[in-house]
C-alpha atoms as a PDB file:
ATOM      1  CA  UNK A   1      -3.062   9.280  11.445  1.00  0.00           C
ATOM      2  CA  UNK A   2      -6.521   7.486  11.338  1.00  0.00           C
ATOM      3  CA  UNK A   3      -7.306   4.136  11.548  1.00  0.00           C
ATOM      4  CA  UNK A   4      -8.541   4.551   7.541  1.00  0.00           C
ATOM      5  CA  UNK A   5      -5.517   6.304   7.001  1.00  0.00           C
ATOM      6  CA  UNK A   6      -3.240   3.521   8.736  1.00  0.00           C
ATOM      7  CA  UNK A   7      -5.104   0.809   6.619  1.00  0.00           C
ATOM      8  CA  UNK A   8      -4.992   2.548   3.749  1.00  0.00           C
ATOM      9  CA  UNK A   9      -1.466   2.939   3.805  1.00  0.00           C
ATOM     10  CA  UNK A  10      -0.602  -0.689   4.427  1.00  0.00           C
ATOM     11  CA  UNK A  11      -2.984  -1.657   1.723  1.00  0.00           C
ATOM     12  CA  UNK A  12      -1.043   0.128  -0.692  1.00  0.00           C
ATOM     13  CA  UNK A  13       2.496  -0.953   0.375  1.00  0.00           C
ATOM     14  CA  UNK A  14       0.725  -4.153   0.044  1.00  0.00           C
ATOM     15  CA  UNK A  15      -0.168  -2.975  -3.610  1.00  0.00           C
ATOM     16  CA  UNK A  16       3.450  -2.477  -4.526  1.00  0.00           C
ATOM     17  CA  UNK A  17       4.764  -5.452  -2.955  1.00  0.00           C
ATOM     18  CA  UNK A  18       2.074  -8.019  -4.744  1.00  0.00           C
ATOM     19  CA  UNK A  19       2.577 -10.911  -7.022  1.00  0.00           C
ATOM     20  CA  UNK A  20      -0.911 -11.934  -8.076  1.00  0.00           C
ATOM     21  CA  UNK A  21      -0.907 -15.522  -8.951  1.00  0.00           C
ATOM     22  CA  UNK A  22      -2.992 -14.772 -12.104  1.00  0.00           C
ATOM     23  CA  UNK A  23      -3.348 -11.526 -14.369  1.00  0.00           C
ATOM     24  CA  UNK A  24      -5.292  -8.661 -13.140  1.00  0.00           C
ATOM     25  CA  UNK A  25      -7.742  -7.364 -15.280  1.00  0.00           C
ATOM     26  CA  UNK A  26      -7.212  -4.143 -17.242  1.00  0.00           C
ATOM     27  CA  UNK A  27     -10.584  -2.755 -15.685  1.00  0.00           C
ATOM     28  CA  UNK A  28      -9.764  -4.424 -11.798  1.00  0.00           C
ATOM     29  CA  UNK A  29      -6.283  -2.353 -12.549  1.00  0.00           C
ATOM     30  CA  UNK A  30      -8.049   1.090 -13.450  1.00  0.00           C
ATOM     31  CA  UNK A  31      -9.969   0.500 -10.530  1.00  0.00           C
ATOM     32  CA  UNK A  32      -7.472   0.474  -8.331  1.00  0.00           C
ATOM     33  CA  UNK A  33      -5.346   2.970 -10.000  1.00  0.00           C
ATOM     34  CA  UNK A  34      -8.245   5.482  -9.977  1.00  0.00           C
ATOM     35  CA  UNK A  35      -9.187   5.045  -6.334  1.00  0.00           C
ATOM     36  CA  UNK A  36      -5.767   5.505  -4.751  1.00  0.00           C
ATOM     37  CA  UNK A  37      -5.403   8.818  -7.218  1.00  0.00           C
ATOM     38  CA  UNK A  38      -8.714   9.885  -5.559  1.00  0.00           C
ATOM     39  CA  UNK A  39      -7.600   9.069  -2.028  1.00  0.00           C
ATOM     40  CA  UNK A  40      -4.045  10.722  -2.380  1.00  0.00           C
ATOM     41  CA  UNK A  41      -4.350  13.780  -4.540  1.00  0.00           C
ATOM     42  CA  UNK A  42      -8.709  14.132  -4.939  1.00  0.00           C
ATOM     43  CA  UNK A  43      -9.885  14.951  -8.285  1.00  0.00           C
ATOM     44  CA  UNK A  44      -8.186  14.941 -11.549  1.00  0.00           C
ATOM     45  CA  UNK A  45      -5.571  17.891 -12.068  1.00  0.00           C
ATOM     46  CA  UNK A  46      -3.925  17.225 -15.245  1.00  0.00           C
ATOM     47  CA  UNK A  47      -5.199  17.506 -18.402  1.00  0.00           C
ATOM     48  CA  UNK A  48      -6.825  14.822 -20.860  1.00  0.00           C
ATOM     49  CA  UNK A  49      -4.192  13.218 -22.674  1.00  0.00           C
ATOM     50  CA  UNK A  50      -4.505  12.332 -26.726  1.00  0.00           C
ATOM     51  CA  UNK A  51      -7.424  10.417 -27.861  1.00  0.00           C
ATOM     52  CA  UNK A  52      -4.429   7.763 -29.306  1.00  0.00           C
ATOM     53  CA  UNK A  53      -2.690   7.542 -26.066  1.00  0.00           C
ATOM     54  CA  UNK A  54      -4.933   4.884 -25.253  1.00  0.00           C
ATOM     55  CA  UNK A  55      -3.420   3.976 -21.807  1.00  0.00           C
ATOM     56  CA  UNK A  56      -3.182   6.932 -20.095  1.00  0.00           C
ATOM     57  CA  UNK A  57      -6.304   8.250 -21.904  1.00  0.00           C
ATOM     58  CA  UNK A  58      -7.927   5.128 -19.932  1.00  0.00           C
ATOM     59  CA  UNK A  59      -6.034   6.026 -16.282  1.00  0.00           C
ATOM     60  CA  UNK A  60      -7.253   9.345 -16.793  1.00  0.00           C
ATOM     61  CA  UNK A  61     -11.247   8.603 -17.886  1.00  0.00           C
ATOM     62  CA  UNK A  62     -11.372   5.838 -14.721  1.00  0.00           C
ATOM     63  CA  UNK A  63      -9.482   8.791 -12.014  1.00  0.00           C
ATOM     64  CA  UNK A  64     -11.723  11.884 -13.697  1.00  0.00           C
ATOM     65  CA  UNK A  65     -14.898   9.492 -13.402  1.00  0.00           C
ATOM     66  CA  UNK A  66     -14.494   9.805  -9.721  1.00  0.00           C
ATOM     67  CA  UNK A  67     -14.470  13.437  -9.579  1.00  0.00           C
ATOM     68  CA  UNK A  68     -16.041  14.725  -6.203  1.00  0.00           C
ATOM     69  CA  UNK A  69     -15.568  11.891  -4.309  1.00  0.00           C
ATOM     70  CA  UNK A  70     -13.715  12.824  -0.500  1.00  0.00           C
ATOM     71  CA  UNK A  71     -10.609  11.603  -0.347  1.00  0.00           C
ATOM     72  CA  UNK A  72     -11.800   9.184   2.787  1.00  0.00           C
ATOM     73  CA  UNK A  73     -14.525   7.502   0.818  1.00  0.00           C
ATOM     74  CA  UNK A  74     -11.975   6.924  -1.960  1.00  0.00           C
ATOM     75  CA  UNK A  75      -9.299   5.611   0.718  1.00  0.00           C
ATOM     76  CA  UNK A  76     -12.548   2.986   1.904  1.00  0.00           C
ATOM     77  CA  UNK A  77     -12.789   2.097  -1.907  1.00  0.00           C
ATOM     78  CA  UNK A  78      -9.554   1.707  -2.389  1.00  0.00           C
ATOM     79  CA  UNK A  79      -9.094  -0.958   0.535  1.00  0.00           C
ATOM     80  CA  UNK A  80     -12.511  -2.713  -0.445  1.00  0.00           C
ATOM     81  CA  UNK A  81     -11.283  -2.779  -4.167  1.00  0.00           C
ATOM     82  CA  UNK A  82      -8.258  -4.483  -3.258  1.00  0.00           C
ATOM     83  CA  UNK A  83      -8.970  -6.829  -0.100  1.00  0.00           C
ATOM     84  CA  UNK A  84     -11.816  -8.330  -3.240  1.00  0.00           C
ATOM     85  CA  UNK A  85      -8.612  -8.336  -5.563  1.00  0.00           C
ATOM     86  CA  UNK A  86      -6.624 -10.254  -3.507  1.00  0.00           C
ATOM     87  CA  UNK A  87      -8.968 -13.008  -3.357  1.00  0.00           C
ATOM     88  CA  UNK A  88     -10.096 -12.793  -6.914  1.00  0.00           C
ATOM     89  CA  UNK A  89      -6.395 -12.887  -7.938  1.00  0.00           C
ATOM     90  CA  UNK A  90      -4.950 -14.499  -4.826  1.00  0.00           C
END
C-alpha cells in the first residue's frame, strides 16, 4: 500500500468516525462524497437517477462531474477536501 493509499485510508475512517462541531455544508458534503467515489471505484457506473430524486440526482451530478480523473489524484483531493473540512467545521 502507498503512502497516498495509507493516508487516504485513515482519512476516511476518520470520515466515518467524525462529529463536526457545526453542520457541513450540502456542497462541502458532495465534495467529499464525490471524491472518495472517484478514488475507490473511478468514474460514475450507475445510471442517472430521476430528475425528482433530488438527493441522489445531486451525489450523482457532483461524482459524474469528476469523470476522468485517476483514482490517485482523486485520493489527493479527497484528503485535501477533508484536512480543509476539519478545520472549517472543526
Amino acid at each position: 500500500m502507498s503512502d497516498l493509499e495509507k493516508k487516504f485510508q485513515e482519512t476516511a475512517e476518520y470520515v466515518r468516525n467524525w462529529h463536526p462541531t457545526k453542520t457541513v455544508s450540502n456542497d462541502d458534503k458532495l465534495a467529499g462524497y464525490a471524491l472518495f467515489k472517484q478514488a475507490t471505484i473511478g468514474d460514475c457506473n450507475i445510471p442517472a437517477p430521476g430528475m425528482f430524486n433530488f438527493t441522489e440526482k445531486a451525489k450523482w451530478n457532483a461524482w459524474n462531474a469528476l469523470k476522468g480523473m485517476s483514482k490517485e489524484e482523486a485520493m489527493q483531493k479527497y484528503i485535501d477536501c477533508i484536512e480543509a473540512q476539519k478545520v472549517k467545521y472543526a
